[in-house]
Structure formats: structure tokens, C-alpha cells
Protein backbone atom coordinates (compact mmCIF):
# COMPACT_ATOMS: atom_id res chain seq x y z
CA UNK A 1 -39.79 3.84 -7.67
CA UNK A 2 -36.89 5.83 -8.51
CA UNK A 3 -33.05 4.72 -7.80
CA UNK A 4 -29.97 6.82 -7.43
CA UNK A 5 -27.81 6.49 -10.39
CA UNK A 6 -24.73 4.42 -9.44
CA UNK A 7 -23.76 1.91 -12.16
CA UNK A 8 -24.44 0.63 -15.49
CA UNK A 9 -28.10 -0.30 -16.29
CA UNK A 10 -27.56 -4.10 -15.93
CA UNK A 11 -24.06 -6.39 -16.36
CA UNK A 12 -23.84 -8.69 -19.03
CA UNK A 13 -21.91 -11.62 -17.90
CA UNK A 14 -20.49 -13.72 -21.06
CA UNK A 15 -18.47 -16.95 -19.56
CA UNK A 16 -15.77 -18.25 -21.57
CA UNK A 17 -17.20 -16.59 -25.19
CA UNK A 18 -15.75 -18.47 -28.06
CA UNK A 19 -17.15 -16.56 -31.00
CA UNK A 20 -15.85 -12.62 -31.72
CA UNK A 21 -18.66 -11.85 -33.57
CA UNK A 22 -21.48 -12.56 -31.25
CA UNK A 23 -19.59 -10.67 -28.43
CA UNK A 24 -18.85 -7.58 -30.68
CA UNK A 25 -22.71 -7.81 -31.16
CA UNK A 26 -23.16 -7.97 -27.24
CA UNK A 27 -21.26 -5.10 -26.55
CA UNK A 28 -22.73 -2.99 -29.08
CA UNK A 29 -26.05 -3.83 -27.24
CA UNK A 30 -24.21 -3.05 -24.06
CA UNK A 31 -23.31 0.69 -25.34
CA UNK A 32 -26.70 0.91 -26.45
CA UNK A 33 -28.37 0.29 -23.55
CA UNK A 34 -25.87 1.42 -20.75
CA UNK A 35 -24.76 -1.76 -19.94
CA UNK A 36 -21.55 -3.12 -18.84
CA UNK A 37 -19.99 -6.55 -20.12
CA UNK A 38 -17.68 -8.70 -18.22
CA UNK A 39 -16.00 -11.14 -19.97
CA UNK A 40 -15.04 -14.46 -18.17
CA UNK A 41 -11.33 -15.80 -19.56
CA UNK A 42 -10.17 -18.11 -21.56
CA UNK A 43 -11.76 -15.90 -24.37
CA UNK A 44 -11.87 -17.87 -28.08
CA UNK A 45 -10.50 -14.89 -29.58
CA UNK A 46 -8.42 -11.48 -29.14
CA UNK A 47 -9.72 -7.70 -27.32
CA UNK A 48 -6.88 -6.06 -27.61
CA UNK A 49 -7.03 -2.90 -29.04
CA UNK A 50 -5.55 -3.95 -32.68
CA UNK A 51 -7.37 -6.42 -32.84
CA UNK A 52 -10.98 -4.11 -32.17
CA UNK A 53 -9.38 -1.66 -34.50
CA UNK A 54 -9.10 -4.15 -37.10
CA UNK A 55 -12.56 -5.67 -36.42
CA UNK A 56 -14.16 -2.40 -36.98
CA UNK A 57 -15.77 -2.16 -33.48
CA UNK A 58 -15.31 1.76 -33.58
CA UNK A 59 -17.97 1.61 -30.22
CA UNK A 60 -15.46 -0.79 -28.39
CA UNK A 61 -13.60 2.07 -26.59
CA UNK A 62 -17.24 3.27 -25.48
CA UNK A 63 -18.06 -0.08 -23.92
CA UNK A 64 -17.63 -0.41 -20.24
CA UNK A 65 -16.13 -3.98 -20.66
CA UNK A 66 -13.94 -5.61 -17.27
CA UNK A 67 -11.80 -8.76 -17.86
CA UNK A 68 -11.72 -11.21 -15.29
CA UNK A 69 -9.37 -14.68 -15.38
CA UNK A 70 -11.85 -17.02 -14.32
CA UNK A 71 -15.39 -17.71 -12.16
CA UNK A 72 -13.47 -16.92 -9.07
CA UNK A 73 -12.32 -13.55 -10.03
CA UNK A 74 -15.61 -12.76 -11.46
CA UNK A 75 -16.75 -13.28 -7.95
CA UNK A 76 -14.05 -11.47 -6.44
CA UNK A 77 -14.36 -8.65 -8.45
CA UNK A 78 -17.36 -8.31 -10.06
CA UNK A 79 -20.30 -10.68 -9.05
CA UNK A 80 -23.30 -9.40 -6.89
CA UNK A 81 -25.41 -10.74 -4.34
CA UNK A 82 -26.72 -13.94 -5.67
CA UNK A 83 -30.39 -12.77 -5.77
CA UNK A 84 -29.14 -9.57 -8.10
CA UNK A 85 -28.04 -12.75 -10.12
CA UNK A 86 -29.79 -14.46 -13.34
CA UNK A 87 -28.29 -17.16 -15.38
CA UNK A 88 -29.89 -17.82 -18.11
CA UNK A 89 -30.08 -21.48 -19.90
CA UNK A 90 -32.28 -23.66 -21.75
CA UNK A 91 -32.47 -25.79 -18.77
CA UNK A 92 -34.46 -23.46 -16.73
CA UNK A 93 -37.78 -23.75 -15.45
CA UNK A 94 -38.51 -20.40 -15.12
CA UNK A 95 -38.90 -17.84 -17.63
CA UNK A 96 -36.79 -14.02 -17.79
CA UNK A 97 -40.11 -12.40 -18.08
CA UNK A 98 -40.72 -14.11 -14.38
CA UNK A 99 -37.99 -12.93 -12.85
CA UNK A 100 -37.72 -9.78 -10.65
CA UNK A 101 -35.21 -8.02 -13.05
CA UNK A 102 -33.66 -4.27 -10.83
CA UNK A 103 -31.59 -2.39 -11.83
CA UNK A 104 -27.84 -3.36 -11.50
CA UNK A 105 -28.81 -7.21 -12.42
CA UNK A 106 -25.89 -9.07 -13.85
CA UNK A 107 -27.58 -11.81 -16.35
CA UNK A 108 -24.59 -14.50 -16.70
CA UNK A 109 -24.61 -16.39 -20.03
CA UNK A 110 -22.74 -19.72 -21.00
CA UNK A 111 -20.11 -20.02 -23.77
CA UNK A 112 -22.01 -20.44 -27.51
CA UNK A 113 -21.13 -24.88 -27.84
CA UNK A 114 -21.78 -25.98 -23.92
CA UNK A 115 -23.65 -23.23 -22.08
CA UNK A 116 -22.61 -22.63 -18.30
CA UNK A 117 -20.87 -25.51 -16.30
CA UNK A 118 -23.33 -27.74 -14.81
CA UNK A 119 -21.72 -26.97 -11.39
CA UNK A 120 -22.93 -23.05 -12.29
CA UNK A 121 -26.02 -24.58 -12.74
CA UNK A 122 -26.23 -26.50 -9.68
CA UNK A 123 -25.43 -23.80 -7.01
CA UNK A 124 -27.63 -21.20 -8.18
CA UNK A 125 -30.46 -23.54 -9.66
CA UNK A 126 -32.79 -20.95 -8.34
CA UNK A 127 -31.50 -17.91 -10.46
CA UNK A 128 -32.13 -19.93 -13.54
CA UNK A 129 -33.87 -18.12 -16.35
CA UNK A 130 -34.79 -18.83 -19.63
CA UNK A 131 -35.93 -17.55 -22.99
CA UNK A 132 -39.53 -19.44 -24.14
CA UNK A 133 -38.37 -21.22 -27.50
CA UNK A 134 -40.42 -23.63 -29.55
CA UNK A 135 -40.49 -27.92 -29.04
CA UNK A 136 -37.40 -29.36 -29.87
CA UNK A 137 -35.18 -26.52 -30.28
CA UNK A 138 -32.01 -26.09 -28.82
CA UNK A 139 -30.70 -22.80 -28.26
CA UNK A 140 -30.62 -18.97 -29.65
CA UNK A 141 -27.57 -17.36 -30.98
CA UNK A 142 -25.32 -15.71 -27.99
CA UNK A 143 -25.93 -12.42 -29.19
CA UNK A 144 -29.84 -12.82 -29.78
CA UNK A 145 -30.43 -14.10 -26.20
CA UNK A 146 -28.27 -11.15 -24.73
CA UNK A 147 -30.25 -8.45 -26.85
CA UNK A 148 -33.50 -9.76 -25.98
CA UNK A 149 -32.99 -10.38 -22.27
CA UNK A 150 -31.80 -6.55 -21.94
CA UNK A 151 -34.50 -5.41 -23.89
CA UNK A 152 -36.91 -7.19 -21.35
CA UNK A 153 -35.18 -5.61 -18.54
CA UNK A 154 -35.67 -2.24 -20.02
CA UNK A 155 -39.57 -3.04 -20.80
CA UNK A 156 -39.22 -3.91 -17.15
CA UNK A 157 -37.70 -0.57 -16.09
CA UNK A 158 -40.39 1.26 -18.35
CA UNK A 159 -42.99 -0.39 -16.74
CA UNK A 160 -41.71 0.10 -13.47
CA UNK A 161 -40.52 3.80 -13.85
CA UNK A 162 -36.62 3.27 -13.45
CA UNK A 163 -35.69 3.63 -17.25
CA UNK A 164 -36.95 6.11 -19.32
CA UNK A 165 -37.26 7.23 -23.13
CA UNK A 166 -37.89 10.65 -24.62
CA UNK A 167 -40.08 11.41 -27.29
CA UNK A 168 -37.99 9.85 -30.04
CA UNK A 169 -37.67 6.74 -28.49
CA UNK A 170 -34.34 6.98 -26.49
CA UNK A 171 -33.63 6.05 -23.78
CA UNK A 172 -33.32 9.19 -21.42
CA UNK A 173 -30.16 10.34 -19.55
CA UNK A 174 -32.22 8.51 -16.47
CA UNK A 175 -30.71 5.52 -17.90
CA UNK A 176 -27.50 6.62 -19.50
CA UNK A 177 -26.00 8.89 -16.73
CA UNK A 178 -26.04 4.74 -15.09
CA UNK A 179 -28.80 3.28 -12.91
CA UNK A 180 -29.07 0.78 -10.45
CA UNK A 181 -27.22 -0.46 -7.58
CA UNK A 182 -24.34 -3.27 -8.21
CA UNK A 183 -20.81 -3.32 -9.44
């Protein structure tokens, strides 16, 4: 199936982010995959520019990043349909690799100490996706979840023909000249 290129590959939705270093990691992924990240305020730390410059994220000014104040701007401004919608949390009964993952998704991920907001959780209880983990763990790092739910949806696209990679392994200008359909 092919799709006109209109927007970044998928949207990486971090709500209320506390630690710098796992969303430095995030948006790295983000540049390396053609994905935009929207951050959800308050923020635990600082994106202004000095503060990138002196973090050494040289890829920062390459990252399609969009700042929105709370939930309700986010949904204003940025949030999809909800079935072009995946949350991901450990309370899920369903699986990522279950989900039907298009490009254009936004996958929306909780702050690194509470998760999402059970009332998150609550309205779109069937969007819920998780990551399989062993017995009696309780989470993955931020950053880890993030880079391994992308890298699904791209095994996805692969599979499905709408993301592709040359002969060394990267991902072709199918992907990085922006597919799928969303904000």
C-alpha cells in the first residue's frame, strides 16, 4: 500500500517528561527515524536553545519538536483521531506488536515516576498498548520504550511496504521526505 508523503513518520507524544536525558535520547530517535516529538508542559527541565547548546544535543535544531501547555492544547493542536492514537502503559492488555500501527500514529507516553493520568487511561482504555516485560517488573526506561515502539512501527512499515531501506540499511527518502497522514 503506498501513502502520499504528508508528515513525519509517526509522533512521539512525551506527557509531562521529567528527565532531560531520556528526552534528548527520544528525540535523537525521532531525527533518526523521521519522527516528530511533542512535548506536553510542565517539562522537568529546560529546551531552550542554551540550554540544548550546552547539553550537546547538536541534532536538536534537526528535530521536528512542537510545545504544547497542557493535554488540552495537545488536543487542540496536535492530537489525531483517537484510533490514529496509542498510549502505551504497563497497564495494558494489549500488546504494540497487536496494534494496527499507520503511518502518522502518535504513540503518547506517561512522565518517567507516574506514567499517564489514570483519567488518560480511562477514556481511551481501548488505545492501550504495551511493551511484553517479564513477571514482576515494573517499567522500561522512557527512552527504551520510545526507541523500541518506533522501531516496531518501522518493522511494521517494512512489512507492509510504507517504509523503506536501501541497501545499507537506511531508511530510504520514502520515509524521510515524511510519510503518513496526521499532524
Amino acid at each position: 500500500m503506498h501513502h502520499q508523503p504528508t508528515g513525519p513518520l509517526f509522533h512521539i507524544v512525551l506527557h509531562e517528561p521529567e528527565i532531560p536525558n531520556n528526552t534528548g535520547n527520544i528525540g535523537r530517535t525521532c531525527v533518526a527515524t523521521g519522527c516528530a516529538l511533542h512535548l506536553i508542559h510542565p517539562l522537568g527541565f529546560d529546551t531552550s536553545e542554551k540550554a540544548c547548546r550546552r547539553a550537546g544535543l547538536d541534532y536538536w535544531p534537526r528535530l521536528d519538536v512542537r510545545h504544547h501547555d497542557d493535554w488540552a492544547a495537545y488536543e487542540r493542536d496536535g492530537s489525531p483521531a483517537p484510533d490514529r492514537m496509542w498510549l502505551l502503559s504497563t497497564k495494558a492488555q494489549r500488546l504494540v506488536f497487536d496494534a494496527a500501527i499507520r503511518p502518522g500514529d502518535h504513540f503518547v507516553f506517561g512522565k518517567e515516576t507516574a506514567g499517564l493520568p489514570p483519567g488518560l487511561l480511562d477514556r481511551y482504555r481501548e488505545r492501550m498498548v504495551a511493551l511484553p516485560m517479564a513477571a514482576g517488573e515494573r517499567s522500561l526506561n522512557l527512552a527504551t520504550a520510545v526507541c523500541a515502539v518506533v522501531y516496531e512501527g518501522v518493522r511494521r512499515g517494512l512489512a507492509e511496504g510504507w517504509v523503506g531501506v536501501d541497501a545499507n540499511g537506511k531508511l530510504t527518502d520514502r520515509v524521510n521526505t515524511r510519510f503518513g497522514a496526521g499532524n
